[in-house]
Protein backbone atom coordinates (compact mmCIF):
# COMPACT_ATOMS: atom_id res chain seq x y z
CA UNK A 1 4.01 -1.31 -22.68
CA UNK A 2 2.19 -4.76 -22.96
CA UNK A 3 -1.20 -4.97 -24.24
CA UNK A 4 -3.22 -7.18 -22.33
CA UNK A 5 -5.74 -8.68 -24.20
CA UNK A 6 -6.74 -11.90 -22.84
CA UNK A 7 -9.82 -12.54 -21.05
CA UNK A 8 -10.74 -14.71 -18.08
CA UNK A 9 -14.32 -15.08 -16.35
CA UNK A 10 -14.20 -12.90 -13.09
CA UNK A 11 -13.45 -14.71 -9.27
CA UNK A 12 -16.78 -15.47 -8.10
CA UNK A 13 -16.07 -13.38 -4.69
CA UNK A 14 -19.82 -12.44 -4.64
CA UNK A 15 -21.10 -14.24 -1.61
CA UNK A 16 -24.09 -15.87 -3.06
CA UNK A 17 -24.86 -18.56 -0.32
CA UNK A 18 -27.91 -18.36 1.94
CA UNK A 19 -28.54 -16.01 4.24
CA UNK A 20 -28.02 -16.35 7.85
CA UNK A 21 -30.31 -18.40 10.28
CA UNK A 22 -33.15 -16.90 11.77
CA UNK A 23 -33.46 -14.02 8.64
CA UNK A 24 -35.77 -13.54 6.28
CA UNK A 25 -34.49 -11.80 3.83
CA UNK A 26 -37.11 -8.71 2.09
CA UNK A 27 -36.72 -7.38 -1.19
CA UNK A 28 -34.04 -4.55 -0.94
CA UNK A 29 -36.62 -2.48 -3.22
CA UNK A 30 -39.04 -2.55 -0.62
CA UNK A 31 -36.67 -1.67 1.93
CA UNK A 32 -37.16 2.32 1.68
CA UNK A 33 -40.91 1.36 2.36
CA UNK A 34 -40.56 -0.55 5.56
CA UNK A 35 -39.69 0.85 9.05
CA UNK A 36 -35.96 1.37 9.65
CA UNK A 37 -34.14 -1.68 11.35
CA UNK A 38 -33.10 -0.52 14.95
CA UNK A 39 -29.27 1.04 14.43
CA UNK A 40 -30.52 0.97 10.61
CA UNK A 41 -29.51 3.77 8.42
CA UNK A 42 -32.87 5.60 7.32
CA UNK A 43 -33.72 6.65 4.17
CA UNK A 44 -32.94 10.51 3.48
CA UNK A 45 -31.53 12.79 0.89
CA UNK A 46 -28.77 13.58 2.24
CA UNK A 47 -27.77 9.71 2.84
CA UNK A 48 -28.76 8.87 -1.11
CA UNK A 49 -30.26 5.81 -2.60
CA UNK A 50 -28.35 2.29 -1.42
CA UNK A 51 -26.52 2.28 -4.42
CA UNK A 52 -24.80 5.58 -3.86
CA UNK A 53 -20.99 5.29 -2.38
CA UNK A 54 -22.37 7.53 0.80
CA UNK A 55 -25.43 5.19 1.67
CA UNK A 56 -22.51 2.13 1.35
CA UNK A 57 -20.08 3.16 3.70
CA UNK A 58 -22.82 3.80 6.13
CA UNK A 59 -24.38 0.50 5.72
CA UNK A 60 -20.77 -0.55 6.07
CA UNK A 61 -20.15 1.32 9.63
CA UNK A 62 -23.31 0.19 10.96
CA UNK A 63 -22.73 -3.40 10.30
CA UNK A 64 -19.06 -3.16 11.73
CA UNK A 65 -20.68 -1.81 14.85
CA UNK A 66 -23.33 -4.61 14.90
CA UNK A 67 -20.48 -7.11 14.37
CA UNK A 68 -18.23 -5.85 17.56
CA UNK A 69 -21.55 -5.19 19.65
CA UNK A 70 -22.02 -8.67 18.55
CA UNK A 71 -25.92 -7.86 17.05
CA UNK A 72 -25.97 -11.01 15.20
CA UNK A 73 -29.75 -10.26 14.38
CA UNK A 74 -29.02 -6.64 12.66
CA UNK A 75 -25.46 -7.46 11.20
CA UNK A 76 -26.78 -10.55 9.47
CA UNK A 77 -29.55 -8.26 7.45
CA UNK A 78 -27.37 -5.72 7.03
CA UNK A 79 -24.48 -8.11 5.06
CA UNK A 80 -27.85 -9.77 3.36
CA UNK A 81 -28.73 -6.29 2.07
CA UNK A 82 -24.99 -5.30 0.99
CA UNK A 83 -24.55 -8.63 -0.68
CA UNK A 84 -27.54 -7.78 -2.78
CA UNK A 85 -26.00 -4.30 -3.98
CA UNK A 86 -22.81 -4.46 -4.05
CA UNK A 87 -22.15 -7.67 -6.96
CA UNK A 88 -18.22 -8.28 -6.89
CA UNK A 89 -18.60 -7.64 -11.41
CA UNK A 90 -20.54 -4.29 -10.48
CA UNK A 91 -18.83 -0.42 -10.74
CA UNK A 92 -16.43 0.85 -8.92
CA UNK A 93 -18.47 1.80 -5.69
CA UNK A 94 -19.73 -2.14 -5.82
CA UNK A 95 -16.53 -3.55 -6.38
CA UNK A 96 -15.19 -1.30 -3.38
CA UNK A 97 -17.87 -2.12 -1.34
CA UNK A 98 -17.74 -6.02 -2.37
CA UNK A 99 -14.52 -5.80 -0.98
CA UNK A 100 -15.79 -4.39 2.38
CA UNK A 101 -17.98 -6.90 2.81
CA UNK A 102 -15.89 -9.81 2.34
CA UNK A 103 -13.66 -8.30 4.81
CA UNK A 104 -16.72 -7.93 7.52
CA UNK A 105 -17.52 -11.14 6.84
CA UNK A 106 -14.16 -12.93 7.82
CA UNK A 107 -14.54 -10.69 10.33
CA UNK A 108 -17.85 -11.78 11.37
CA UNK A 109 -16.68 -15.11 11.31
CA UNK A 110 -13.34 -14.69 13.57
CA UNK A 111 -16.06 -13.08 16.11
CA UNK A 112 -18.39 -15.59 15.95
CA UNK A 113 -21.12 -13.31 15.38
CA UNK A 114 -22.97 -15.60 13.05
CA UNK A 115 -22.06 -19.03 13.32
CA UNK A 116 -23.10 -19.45 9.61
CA UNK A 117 -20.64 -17.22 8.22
CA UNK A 118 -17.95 -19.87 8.48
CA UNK A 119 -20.10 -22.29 6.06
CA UNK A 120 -20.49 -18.95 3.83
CA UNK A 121 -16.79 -18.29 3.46
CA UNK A 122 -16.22 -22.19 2.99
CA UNK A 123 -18.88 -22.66 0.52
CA UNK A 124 -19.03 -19.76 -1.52
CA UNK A 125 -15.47 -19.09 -3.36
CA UNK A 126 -14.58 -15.76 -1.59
CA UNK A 127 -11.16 -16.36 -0.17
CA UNK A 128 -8.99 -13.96 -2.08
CA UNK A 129 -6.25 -15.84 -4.39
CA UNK A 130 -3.41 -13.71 -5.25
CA UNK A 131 -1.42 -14.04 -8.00
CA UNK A 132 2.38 -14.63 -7.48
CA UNK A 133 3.73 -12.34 -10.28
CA UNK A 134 6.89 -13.44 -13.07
CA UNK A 135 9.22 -10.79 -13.02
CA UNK A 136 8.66 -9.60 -16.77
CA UNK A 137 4.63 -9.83 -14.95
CA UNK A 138 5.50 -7.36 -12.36
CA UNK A 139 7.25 -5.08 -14.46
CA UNK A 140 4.45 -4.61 -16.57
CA UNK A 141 2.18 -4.48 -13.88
CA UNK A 142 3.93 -1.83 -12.49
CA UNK A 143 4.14 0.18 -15.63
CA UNK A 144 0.17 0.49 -15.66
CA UNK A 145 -0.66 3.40 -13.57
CA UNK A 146 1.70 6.03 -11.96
CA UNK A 147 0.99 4.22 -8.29
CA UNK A 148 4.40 3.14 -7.98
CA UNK A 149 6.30 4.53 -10.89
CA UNK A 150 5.91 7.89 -8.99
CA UNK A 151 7.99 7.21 -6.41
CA UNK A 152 10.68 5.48 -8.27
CA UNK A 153 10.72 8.41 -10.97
CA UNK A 154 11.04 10.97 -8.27
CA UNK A 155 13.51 8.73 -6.04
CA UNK A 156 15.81 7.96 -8.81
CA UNK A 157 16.28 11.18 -10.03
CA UNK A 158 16.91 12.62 -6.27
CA UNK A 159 19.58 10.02 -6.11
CA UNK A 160 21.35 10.41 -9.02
CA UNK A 161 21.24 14.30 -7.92
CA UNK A 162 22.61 12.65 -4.46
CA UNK A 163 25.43 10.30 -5.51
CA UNK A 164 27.38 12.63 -8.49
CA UNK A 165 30.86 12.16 -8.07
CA UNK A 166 30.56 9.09 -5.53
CA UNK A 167 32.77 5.98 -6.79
CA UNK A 168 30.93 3.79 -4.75
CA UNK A 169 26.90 3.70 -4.52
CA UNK A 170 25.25 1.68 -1.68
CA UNK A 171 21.49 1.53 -2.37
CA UNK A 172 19.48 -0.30 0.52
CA UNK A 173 16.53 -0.65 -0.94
CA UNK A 174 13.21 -1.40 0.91
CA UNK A 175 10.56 -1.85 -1.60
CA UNK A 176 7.32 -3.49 -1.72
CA UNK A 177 7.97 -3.92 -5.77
CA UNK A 178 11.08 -6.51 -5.47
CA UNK A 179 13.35 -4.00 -6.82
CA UNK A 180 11.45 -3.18 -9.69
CA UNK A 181 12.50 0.38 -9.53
CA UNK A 182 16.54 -0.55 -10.07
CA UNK A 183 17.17 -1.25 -13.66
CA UNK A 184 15.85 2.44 -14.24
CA UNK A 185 17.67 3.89 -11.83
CA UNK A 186 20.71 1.58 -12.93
CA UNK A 187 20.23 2.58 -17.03
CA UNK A 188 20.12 6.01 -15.31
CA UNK A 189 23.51 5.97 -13.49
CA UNK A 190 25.34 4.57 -16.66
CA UNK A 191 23.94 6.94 -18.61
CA UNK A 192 24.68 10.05 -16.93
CA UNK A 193 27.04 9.87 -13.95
CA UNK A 194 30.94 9.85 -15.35
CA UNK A 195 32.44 6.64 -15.43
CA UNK A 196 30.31 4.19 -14.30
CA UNK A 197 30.08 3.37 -10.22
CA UNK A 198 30.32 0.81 -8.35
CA UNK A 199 26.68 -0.29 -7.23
CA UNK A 200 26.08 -2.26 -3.77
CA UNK A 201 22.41 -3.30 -3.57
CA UNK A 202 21.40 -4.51 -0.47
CA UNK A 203 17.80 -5.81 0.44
CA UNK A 204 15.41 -7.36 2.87
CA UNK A 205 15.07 -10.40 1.96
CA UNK A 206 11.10 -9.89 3.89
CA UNK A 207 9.90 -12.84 5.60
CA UNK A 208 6.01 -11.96 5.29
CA UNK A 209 4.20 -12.55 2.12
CA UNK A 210 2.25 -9.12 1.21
CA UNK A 211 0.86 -8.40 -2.33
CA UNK A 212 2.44 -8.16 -5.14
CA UNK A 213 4.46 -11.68 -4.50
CA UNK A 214 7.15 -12.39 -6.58
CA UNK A 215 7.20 -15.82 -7.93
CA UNK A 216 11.10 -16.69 -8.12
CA UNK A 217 14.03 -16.44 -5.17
CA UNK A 218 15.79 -13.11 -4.63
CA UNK A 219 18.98 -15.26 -5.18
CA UNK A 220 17.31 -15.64 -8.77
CA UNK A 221 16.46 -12.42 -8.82
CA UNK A 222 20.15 -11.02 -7.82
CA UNK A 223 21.41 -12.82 -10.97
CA UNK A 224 19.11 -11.38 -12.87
CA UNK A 225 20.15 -7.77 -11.89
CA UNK A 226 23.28 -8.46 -11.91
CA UNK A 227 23.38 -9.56 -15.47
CA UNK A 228 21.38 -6.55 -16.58
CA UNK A 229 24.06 -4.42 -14.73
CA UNK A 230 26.72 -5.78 -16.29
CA UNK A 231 25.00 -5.28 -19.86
CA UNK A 232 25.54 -1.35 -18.56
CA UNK A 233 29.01 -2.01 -17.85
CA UNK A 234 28.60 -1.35 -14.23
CA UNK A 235 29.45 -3.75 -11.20
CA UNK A 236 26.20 -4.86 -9.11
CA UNK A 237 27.30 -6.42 -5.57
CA UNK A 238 23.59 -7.99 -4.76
CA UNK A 239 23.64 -8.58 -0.75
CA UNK A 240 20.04 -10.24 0.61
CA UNK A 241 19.55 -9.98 4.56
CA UNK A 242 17.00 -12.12 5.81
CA UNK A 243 14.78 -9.18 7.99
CA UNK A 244 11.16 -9.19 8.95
CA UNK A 245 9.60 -5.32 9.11
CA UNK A 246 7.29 -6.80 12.77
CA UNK A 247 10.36 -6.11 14.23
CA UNK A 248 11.57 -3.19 12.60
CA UNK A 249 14.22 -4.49 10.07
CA UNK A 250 16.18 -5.20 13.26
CA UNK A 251 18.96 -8.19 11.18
CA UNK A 252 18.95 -5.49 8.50
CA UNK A 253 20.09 -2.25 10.72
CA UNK A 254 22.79 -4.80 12.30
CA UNK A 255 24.57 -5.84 8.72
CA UNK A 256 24.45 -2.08 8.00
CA UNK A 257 25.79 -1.48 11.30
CA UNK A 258 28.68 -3.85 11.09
CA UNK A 259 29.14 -2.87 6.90
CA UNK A 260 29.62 1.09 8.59
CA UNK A 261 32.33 -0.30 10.97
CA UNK A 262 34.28 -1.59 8.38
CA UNK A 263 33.60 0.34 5.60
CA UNK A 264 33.29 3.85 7.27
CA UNK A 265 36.69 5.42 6.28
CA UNK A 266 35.69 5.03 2.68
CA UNK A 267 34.57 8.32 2.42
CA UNK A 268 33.62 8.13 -1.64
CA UNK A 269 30.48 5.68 -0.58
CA UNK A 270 27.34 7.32 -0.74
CA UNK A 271 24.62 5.18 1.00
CA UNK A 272 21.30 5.88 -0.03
CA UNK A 273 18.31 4.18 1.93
CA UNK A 274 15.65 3.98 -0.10
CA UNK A 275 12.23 3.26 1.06
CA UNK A 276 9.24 2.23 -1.32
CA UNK A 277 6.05 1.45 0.31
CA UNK A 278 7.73 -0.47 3.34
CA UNK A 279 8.04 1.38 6.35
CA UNK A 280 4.05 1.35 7.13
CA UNK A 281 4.62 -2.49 7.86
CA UNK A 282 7.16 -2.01 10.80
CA UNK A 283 4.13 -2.04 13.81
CA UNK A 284 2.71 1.16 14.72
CA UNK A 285 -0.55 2.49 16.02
CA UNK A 286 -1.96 5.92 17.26
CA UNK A 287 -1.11 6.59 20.36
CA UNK A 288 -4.08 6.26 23.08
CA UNK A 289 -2.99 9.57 24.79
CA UNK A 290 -3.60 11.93 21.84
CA UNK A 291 -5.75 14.16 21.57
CA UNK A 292 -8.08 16.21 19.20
CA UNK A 293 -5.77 19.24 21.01
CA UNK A 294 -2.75 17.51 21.32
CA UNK A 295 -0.21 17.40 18.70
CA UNK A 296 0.90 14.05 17.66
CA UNK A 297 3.53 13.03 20.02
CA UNK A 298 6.97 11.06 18.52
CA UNK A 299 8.64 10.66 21.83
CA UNK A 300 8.27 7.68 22.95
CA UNK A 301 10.15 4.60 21.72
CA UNK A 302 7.79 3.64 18.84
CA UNK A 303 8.96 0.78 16.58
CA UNK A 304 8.98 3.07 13.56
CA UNK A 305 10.66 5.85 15.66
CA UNK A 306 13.22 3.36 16.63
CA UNK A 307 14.24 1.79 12.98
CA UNK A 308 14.79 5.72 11.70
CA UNK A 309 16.96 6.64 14.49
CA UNK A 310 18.73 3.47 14.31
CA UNK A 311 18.84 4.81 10.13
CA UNK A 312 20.06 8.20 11.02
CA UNK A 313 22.77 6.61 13.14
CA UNK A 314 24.34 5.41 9.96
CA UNK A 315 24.92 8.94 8.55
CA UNK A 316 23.31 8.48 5.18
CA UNK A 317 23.89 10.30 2.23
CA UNK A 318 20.54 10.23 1.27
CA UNK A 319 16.72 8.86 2.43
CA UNK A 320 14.16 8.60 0.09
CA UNK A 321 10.46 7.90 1.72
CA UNK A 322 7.29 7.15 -0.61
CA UNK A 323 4.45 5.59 0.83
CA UNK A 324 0.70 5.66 0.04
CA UNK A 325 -0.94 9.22 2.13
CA UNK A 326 -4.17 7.35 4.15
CA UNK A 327 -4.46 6.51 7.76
CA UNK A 328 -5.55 3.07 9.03
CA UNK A 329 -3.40 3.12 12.32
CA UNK A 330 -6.32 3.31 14.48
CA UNK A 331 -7.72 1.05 17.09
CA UNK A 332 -11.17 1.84 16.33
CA UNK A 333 -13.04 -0.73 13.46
CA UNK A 334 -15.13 2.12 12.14
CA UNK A 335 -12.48 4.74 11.89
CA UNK A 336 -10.51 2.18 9.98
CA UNK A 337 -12.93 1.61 7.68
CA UNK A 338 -13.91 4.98 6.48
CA UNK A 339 -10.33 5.83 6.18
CA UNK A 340 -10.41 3.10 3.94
CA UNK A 341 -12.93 3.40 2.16
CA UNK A 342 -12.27 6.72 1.54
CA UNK A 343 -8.95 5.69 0.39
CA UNK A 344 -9.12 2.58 -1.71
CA UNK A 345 -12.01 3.66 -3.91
CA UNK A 346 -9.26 5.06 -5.72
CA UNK A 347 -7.50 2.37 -7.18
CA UNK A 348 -11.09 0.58 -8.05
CA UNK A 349 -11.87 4.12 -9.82
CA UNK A 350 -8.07 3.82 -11.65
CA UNK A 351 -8.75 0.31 -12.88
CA UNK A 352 -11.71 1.23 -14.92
CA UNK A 353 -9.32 3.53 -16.87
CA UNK A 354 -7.11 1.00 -18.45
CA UNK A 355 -7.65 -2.49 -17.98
CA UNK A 356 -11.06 -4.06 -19.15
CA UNK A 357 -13.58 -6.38 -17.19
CA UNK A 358 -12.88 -9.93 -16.96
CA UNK A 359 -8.96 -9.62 -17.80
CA UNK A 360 -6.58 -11.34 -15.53
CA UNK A 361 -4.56 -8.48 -15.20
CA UNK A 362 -7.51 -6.53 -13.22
CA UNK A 363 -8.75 -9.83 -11.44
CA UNK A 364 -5.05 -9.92 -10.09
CA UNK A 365 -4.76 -6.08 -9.71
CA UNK A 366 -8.10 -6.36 -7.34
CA UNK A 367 -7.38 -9.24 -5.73
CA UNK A 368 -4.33 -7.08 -4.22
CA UNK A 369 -6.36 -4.72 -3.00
CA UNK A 370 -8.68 -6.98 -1.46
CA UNK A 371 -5.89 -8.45 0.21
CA UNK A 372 -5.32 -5.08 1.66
CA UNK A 373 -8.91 -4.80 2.74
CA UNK A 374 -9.31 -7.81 4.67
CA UNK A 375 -6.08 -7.38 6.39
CA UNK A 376 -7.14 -3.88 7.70
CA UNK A 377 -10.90 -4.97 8.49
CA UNK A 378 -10.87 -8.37 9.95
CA UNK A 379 -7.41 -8.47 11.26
CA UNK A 380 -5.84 -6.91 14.81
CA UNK A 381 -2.62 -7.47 16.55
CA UNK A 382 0.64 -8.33 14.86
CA UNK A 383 -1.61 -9.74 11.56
CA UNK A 384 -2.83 -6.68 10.83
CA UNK A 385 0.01 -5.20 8.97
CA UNK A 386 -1.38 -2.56 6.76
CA UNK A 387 -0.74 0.27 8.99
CA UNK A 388 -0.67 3.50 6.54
CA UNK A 389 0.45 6.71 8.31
CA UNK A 390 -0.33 10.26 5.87
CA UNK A 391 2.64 12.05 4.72
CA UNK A 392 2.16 14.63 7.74
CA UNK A 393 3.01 12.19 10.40
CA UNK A 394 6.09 10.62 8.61
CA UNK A 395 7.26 14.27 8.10
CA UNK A 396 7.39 15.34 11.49
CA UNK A 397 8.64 11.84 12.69
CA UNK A 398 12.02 12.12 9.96
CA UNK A 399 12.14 15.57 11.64
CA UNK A 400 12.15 14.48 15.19
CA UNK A 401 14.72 11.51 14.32
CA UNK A 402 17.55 13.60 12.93
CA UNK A 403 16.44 14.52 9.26
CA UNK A 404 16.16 17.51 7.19
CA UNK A 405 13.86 17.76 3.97
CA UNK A 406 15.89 18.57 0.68
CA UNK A 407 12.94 18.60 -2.18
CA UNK A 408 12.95 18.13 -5.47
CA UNK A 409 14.30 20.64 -7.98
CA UNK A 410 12.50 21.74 -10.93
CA UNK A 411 13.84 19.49 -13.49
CA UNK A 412 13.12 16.66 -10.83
CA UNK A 413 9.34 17.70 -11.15
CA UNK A 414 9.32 17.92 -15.05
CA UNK A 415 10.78 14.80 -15.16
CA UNK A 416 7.93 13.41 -12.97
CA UNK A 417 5.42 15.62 -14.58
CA UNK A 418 6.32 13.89 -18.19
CA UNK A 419 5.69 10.66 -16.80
CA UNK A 420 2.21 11.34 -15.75
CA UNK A 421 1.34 12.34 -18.83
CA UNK A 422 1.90 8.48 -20.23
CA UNK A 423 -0.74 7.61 -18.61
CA UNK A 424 -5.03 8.78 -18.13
CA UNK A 425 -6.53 11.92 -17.65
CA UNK A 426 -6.93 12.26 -14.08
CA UNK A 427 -3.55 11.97 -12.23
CA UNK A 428 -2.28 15.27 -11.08
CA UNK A 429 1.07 16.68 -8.87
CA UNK A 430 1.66 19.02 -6.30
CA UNK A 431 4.19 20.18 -3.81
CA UNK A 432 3.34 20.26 -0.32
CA UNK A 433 6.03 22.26 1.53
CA UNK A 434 9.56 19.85 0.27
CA UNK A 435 7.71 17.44 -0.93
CA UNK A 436 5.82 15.53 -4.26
CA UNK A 437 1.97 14.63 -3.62
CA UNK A 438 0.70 12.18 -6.15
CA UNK A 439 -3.13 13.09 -7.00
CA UNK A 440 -6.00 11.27 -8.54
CA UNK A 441 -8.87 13.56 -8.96
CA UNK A 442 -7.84 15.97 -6.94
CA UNK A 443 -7.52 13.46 -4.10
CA UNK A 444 -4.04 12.77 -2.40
CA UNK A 445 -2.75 9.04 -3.38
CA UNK A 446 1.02 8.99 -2.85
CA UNK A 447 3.49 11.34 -1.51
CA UNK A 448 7.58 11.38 -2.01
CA UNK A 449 9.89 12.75 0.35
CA UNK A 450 13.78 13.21 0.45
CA UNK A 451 15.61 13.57 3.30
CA UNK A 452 19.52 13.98 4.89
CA UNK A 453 20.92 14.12 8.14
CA UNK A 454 20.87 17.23 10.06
């Protein structure tokens, strides 16, 4: 693994401009002693000091409401007060809650709910500046933490399970990591299936730019793959179909639609669609008709609904599903944000264990998930594209489209298991009914499912 050594000074996201018009701002160590703002969190034990992660996600909901009540007054002291404890170099909770803040105020601004927020975001450096990652970048990157590598581990070993004794391999593969997960899987199939297979590797060649970004072609990147392929004496047919997940893949399911037409007597193909971290993109929100007593309903023609039927149509030998287990499909600002922020204080915990401050590998690694903040918080309508579903709701929705959970086997799981032990204390595994749970303290991060036609 690369050691990453070199330092750079943090990204001044810490909005340290003036406060809004018409505010005075008050020392926030005199706060506890002054008469609660109207709509104002007060002071209790049970809420914590304002440096607890409790006391910040409730300053956090209250100035969301102020912001879409449109309180300019009580949102503009309540984003003084949260720039003054949450520093963007602070811990974890800080850094999380930095994050929140930025997002409010782009948020804020969008609204109009304090016309000085636009000279804030313009004057003080906040905008988030993602890095657009080298490919020998991203593969490191990747290798940090078991965030992604637990879903390819557990994919690729499902699929080789899948494919023995198939001369031809089709892999569609729909990953947010720009295939990172093939060469494994393609080291994997030379070393273990008999004789070689052809490989077919198609992809969406995505037309939004989400985090990580790649910084070369995927024509650049097929060559690339190719040639590594060919070092494991096995054929790689790279195929890139321009597709865009706002409209469910739709170019995508037509090549694969016209590829089963011609190619559908060749019964020793196995096609094997595997999806990394995409599917949450295709549009979907909660449905306004559900219920605390009604069970979720998949009947109607929802986009995501729609793109696995159109899937199961294809009669594939195999569907792999990993995505990250959180909910931020809702309508409602506040619910979004404490699912959230009850989500993504995980990967600012994770960072402290194994990159240090100031590096540019955690200033990139952050600025992702600020990227993912903002786009949740100040975002609605077809820009808001972070739309995480928990495993539950993808489950019954394979279900209801035509699938059957397979599992893993055992030597699936100690393959997965050795791989977490790589890396920090702290990451766990479970099995919830078929499937593999990835855990950080206890706390669900990413599940893994696999999946065949009924």
């Amino acid at each position: 693994m690369m050691q990453f050594t070199e330092t750079l000074p943090a990204p001044p996201l810490h909005l340290t401009t003036k406060p809004c018009q018409n505010f005075t701002p008050m020392n926030p160590n005199q706060i506890h002693r002054t008469r609660p703002w109207p709509g104002f969190p007060a002071p209790n034990k049970a809420l914590g000091t304002f440096g607890d992660a409790n006391c910040m996600e409730q300053l956090l909901v209250r100035c969301a409401n102020a912001i879409e009540s449109n309180d300019a007054t009580l949102s503009q002291q309540i984003l003084w007060v949260l720039n003054n404890i949450a520093p963007s170099d602070g811990d974890s909770n800080q850094r999380l809650t930095c994050g929140f803040l930025r997002a409010l105020i782009a948020r804020a601004a969008k609204t109009g709910t304090c016309k000085m927020l636009t000279a804030a975001l313009s004057n003080s450096n906040i905008t988030i500046q993602t890095h657009k990652f080298s490919i020998i970048e991203l593969a490191s990157f990747v290798d940090l933490t078991p965030w992604h590598r637990f879903g390819f581990t557990a994919a690729n070993a499902a699929i080789l399970e899948a494919v023995e004794g198939y001369s031809t391999v089709h892999i569609v593969d729909l990953s947010l990591t720009h295939c990172m997960q093939i060469p494994t899987l393609i080291d994997a199939m030379a070393g273990k299936l008999e004789g070689p297979p052809v490989v077919k590797l198609t992809i969406a060649g995505a037309t939004e730019d989400v985090p990580p970004m790649l910084d070369l072609s995927y024509d650049e990147l097929g060559i690339k793959l190719v040639n590594f392929a060919r070092s494991r004496n096995i054929i790689l047919d790279f195929n890139v179909i321009p597709s865009s997940s706002s409209d469910g893949f739709s170019s995508l399911i037509e090549h694969l639609k016209l590829q089963n037409l011609v190619h559908g007597n060749e019964t020793n193909e196995a096609l094997v669609i595997n999806c990394h971290m995409m599917l949450h993109y295709i549009p979907e929100e909660t449905p306004t008709a559900t219920t605390s007593t009604t069970p979720f309903s998949f009947e109607d023609a929802t986009p995501r609904a729609l793109f696995l039927k159109q899937i199961r149509s294809l009669n594939p030998t195999l569907v792999v599903l990993a995505d990250e287990d959180a909910d931020f499909t809702s309508n409602n600002l506040v619910c979004r944000l404490r699912s959230a922020f009850n989500y993504l204080w995980i990967p600012y915990d994770i960072v402290d264990t194994f990159l240090p401050k100031g590096s540019k590998q955690r200033q990139w690694y952050e600025a992702d998930i600020g990227w993912k903040i903002e786009n949740v918080i100040a975002h609605e309508g077809l820009h808001r594209v972070e739309r995480l579903e928990p495993r539950a709701r993808w489950v019954q929705r394979m279900r209801n489209t035509g699938f059957r959970g397979v599992g893993f086997g055992e030597d699936i799981v100690t393959e997965v298991k050795g791989m977490l032990d790589e890396h920090a204390a702290g990451w766990g595994l479970k099995k919830e009914e078929d499937d593999l749970v990835l855990t950080w303290k206890g706390h669900n991060v990413v599940f893994t499912t696999a999946w065949v036609p009924t």
